[in-house]
Structures are given as structure tokens and as C-alpha cells.
Protein backbone atom coordinates (compact mmCIF):
# COMPACT_ATOMS: atom_id res chain seq x y z
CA UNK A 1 -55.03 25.01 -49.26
CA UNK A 2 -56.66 27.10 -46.73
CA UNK A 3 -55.52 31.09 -46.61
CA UNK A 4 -54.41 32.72 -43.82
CA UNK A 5 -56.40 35.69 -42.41
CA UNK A 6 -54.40 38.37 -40.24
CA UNK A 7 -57.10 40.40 -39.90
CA UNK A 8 -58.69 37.36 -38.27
CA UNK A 9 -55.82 35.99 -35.91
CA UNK A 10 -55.54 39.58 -34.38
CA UNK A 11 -59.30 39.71 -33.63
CA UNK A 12 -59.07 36.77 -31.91
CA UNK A 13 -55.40 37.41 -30.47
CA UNK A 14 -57.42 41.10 -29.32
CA UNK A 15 -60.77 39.11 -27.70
CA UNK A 16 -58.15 36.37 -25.71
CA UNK A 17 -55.95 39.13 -24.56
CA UNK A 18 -59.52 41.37 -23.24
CA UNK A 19 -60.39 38.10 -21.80
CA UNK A 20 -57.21 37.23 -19.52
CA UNK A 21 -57.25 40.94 -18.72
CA UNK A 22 -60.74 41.35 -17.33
CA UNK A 23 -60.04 37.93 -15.61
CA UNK A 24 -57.35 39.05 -14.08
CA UNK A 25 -58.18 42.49 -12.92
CA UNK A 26 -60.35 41.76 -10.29
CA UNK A 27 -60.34 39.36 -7.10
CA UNK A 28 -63.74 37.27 -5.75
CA UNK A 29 -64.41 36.87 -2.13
CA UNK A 30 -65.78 33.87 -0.88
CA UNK A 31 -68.93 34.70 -1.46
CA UNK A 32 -68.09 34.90 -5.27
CA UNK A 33 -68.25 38.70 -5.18
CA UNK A 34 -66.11 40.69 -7.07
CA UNK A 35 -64.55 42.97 -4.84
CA UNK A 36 -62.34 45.56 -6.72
CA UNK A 37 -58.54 45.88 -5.30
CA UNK A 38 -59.36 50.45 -4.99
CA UNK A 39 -62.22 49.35 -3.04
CA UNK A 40 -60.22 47.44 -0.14
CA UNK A 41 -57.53 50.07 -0.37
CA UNK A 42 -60.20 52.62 0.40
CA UNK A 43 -61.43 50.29 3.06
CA UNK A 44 -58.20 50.44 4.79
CA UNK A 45 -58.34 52.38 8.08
CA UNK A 46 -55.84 54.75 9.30
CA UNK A 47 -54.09 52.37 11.64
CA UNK A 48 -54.15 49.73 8.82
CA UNK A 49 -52.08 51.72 6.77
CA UNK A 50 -49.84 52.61 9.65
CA UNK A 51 -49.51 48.76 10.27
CA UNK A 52 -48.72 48.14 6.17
CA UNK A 53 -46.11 50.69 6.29
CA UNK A 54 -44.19 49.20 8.88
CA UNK A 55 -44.66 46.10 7.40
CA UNK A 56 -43.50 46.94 3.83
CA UNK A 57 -40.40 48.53 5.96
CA UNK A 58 -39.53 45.17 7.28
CA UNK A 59 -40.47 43.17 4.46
CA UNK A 60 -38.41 45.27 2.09
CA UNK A 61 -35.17 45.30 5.18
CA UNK A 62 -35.28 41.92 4.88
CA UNK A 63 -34.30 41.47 1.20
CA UNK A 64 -31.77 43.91 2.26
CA UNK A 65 -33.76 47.18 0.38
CA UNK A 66 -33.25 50.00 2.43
CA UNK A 67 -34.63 52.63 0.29
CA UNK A 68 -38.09 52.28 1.66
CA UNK A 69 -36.71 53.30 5.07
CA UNK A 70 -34.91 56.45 3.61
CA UNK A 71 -37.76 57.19 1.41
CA UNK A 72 -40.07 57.64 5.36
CA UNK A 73 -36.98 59.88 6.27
CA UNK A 74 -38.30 63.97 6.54
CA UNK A 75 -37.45 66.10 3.24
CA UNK A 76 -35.31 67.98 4.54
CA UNK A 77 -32.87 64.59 5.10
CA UNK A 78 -33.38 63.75 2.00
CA UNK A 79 -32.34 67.05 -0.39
CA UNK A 80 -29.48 67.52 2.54
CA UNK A 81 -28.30 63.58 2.34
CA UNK A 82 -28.20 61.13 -0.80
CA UNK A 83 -29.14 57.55 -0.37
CA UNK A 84 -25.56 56.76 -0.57
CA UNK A 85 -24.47 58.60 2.82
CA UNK A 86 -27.50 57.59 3.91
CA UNK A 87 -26.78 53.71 4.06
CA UNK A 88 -23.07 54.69 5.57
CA UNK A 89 -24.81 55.77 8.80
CA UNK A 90 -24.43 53.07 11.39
CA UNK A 91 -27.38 52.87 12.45
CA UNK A 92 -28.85 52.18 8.26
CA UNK A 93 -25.57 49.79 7.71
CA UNK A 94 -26.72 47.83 10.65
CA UNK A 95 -30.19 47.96 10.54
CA UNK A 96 -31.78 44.02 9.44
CA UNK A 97 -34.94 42.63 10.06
CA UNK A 98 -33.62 38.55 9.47
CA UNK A 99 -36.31 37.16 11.82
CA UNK A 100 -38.95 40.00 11.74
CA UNK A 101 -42.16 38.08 10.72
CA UNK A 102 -44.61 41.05 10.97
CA UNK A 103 -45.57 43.89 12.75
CA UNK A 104 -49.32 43.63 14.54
CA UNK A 105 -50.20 47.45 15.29
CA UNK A 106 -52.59 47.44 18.69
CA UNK A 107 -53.75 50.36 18.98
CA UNK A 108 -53.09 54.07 17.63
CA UNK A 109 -53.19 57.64 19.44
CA UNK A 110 -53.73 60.33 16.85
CA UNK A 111 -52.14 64.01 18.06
CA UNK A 112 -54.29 66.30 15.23
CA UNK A 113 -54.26 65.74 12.09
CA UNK A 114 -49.85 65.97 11.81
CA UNK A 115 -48.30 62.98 14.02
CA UNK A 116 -49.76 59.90 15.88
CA UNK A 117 -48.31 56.93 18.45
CA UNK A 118 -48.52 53.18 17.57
CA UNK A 119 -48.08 50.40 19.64
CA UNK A 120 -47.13 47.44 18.22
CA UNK A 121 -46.41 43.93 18.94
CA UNK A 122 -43.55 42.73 16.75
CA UNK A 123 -43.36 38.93 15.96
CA UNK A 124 -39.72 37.10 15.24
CA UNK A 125 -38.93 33.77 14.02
CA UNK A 126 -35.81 32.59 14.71
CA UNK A 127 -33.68 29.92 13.08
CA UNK A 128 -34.64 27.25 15.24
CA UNK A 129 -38.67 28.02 14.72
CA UNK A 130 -38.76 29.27 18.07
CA UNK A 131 -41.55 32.39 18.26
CA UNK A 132 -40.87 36.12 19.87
CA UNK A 133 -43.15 38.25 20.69
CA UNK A 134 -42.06 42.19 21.78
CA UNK A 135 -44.92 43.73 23.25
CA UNK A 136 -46.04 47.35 23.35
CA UNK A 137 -43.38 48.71 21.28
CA UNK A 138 -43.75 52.76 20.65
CA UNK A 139 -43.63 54.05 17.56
CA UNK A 140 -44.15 57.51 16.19
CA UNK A 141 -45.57 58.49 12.61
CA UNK A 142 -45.29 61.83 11.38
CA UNK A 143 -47.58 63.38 8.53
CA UNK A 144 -45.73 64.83 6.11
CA UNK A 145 -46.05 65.85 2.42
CA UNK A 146 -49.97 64.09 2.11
CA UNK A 147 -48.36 60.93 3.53
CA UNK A 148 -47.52 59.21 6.61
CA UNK A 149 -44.28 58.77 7.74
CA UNK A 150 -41.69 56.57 10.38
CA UNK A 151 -38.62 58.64 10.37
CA UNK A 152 -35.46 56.50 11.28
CA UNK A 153 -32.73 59.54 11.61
CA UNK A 154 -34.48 62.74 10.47
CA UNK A 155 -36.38 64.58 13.39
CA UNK A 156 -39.40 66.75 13.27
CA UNK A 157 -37.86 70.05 15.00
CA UNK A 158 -34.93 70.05 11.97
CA UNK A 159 -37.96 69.91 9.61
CA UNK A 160 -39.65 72.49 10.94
CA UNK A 161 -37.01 74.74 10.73
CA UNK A 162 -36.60 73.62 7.34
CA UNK A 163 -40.37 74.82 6.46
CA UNK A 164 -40.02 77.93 8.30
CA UNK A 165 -37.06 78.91 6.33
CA UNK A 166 -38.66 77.84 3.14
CA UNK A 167 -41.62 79.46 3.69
CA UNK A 168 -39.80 82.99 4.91
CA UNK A 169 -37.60 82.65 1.05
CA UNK A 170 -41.19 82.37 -0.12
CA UNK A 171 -42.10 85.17 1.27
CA UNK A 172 -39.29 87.51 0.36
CA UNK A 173 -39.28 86.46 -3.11
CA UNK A 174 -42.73 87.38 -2.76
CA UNK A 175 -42.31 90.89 -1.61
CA UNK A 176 -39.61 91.57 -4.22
CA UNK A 177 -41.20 90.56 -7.16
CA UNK A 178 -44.11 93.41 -5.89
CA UNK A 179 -46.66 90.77 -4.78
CA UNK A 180 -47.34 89.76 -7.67
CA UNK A 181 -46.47 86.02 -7.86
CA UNK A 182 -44.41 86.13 -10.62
């Protein structure tokens, strides 16, 4: 009667397991290439990213998610409103995206390094198969907190008071501590 090894079965259980892990941790090309998924990321241009954002908005809207759209709201909305008042506002309760398809950004407008403008063409689908196209729709991204950003209620001026005023308690706490940092 033949014995049974563990030691055996988990070095082979170990070398199966590297196996489907190394074949599934990278993608080929058509060329046969392995092209690493970082690599594309990093490939991604600034108004590709713009375009995946709005897309991951709409993609997520439509499975009824709306906590992608509040997370793109400014910080300030977000410490001052919870994600539960935030879906009572009419405009979140009644925001859908049902026949949104995707969202093809044309072309971007970059103002510095802290905002840019997007036009976009956005593609429906409706029930009957029948194809929509809305061209040259505006929209405005924000840069804010090492990411970009497509505020639905929060505005820009409200968040810059909000930095000023941080940045003043900062400052004071600064000063009364002696300058020290502490």
C-alpha cells in the first residue's frame, strides 16, 4: 500500500498555485508580448483618465452605486455631508444613467495644473436599440487632493474657503505652540 507524503502534495499544491498565478498576472498583446497591466496604466494620458472617470461614474450609476459620484464631490462636502444626506438630494435621488453606453472625451483644455474642460460626446442606447449621440457636452474636472475630480453638488469657491480657513487654524496653532510644530 503506497504512503502518503504531505510534504509532497504541498510542494506540488505550492508549484500549481505559482503556476496559475504567474499565468494569470500578466496579459499578451497580439503580438504575444507580455505587456504588464502598471505599464498601460502608466501609458494612460491625462484625458484618458479623465474619459475613465466619467466612465466608471456611469458605469457604477447604472448598477445604481452612487458612491463613486459622492466620492468626486470636494472635501469639504464630504466631512460637512454623509453619504446618507447625500443620496436625499434631488438631484443624487434622481440621477440614472439607464441608457448611458459610454462617454467618448474629444478633446481637453487644461487651466494650470488645478482644473481643466472636457468635451465629450455621450452615447445612449435606448430600449428599442435605437443610438443617441449628445455632442460637445462641457464638463469641468477639478484637481484636488493628488486626484482628479467631477464635482456633482460641491463647488470650488466653498472649497476654497474651506482651505483658507484650514490653513489660517494651521497657522494659529502654529503661532501658539511658539513655532515650533509641536
Amino acid at each position: 500500500m503506497p504512503s502518503f507524503n504531505l510534504q509532497r502534495l504541498s510542494n506540488l499544491l505550492l508549484f500549481v498555485l505559482y503556476l496559475i498565478t504567474w499565468g494569470c498576472s500578466s496579459k499578451s498583446d497580439k503580438n504575444g508580448d507580455t505587456i504588464s497591466d502598471t505599464n498601460s496604466a502608466a501609458a494612460m494620458t491625462e484625458d484618458d483618465k479623465l474619459e475613465a472617470i466619467l466612465n466608471e461614474a456611469m458605469k457604477r450609476l447604472r448598477y445604481k452605486d452612487k458612491s463613486y459620484i459622492y466620492e468626486m464631490e470636494f472635501s469639504y462636502y464630504r466631512e460637512e455631508n454623509t453619504f446618507d444626506k447625500y443620496l436625499q438630494e434631488t438631484k443624487i435621488k434622481t440621477a440614472q444613467a439607464d441608457s448611458l453606453e459610454f462617454v467618448d472625451v474629444i478633446k481637453v483644455e487644461y487651466f494650470g495644473q488645478d482644473s481643466a474642460k472636457a468635451i465629450a460626446e455621450i452615447h445612449f442606447k435606448g430600449p428599442t436599440g435605437q443610438e443617441t449621440t449628445l455632442p460637445d457636452q462641457e464638463v469641468t474636472f477639478y484637481w484636488d487632493q493628488d486626484r482628479w475630480i467631477k464635482p456633482t453638488l460641491s463647488k470650488i469657491e466653498s472649497q476654497r474657503k474651506y482651505d483658507e480657513i484650514k490653513e489660517k487654524a494651521k497657522s494659529a496653532a502654529k503661532s501658539e505652540s511658539g513655532g515650533s510644530g509641536k
